[in-house]
N, C-alpha and C. Protein backbone atom coordinates (compact mmCIF):
# COMPACT_ATOMS: atom_id res chain seq x y z
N UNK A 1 104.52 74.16 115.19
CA UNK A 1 104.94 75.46 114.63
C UNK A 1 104.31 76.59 115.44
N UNK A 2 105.25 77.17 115.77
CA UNK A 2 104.67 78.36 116.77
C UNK A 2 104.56 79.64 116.41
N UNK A 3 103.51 80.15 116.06
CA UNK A 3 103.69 81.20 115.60
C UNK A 3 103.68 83.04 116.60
N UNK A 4 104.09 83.23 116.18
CA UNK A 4 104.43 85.10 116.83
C UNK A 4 103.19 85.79 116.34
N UNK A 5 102.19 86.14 117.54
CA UNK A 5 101.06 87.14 117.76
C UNK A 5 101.45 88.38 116.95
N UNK A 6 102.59 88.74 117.06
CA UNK A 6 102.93 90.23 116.53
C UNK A 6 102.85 90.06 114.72
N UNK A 7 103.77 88.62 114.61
CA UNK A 7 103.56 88.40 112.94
C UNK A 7 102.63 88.17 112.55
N UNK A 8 101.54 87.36 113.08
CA UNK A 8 100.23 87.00 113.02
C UNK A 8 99.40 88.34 112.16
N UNK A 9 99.55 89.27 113.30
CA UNK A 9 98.68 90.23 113.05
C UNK A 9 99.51 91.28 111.87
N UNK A 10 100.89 91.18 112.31
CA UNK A 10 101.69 92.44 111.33
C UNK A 10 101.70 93.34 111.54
N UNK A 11 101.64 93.31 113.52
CA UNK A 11 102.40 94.66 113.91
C UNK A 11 103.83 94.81 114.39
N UNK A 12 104.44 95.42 114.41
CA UNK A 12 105.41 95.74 115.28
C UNK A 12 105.57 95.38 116.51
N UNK A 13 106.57 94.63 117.42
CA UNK A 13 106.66 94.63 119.39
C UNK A 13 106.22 95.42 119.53
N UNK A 14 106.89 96.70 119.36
CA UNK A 14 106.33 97.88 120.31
C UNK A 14 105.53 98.76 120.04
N UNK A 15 103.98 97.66 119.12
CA UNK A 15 103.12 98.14 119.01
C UNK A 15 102.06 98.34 120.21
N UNK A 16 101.37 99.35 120.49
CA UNK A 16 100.81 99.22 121.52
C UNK A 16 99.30 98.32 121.55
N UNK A 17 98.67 98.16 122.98
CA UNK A 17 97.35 97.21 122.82
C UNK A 17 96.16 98.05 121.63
N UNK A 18 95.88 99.04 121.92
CA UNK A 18 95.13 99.58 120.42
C UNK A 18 95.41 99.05 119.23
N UNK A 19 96.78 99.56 118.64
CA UNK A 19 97.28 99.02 117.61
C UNK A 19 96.59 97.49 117.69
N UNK A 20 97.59 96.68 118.24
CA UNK A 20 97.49 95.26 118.33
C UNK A 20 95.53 94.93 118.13
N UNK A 21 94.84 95.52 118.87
CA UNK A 21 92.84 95.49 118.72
C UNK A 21 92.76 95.75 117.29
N UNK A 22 93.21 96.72 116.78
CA UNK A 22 92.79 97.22 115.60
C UNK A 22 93.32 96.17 114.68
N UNK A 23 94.55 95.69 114.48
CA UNK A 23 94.99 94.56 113.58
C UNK A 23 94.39 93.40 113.73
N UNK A 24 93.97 93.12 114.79
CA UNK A 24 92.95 91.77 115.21
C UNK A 24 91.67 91.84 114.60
N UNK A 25 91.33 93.44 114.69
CA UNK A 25 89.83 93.39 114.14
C UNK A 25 89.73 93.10 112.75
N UNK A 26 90.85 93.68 112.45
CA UNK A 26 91.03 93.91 110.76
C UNK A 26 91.39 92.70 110.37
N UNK A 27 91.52 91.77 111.07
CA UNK A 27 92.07 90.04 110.44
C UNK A 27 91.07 89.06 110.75
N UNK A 28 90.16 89.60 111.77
CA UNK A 28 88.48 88.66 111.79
C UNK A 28 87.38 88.84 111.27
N UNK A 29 87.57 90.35 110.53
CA UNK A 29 87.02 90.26 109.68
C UNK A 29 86.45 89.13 108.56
């Protein structure tokens, strides 16, 4: 099962790399 980085985190594609850091941080929390 492969999952999608973007769904993972619950951003948007054409979220940018910030965005994308900030949702990462907020999910290792």
């Amino acid at each position: 099962m492969k999952r999608d980085i973007y769904e993972v985190l619950g951003v948007e594609k054409t979220a940018d790399e910030q965005e994308i850091k900030k949702a990462y941080r907020k999910l290792a929390r």
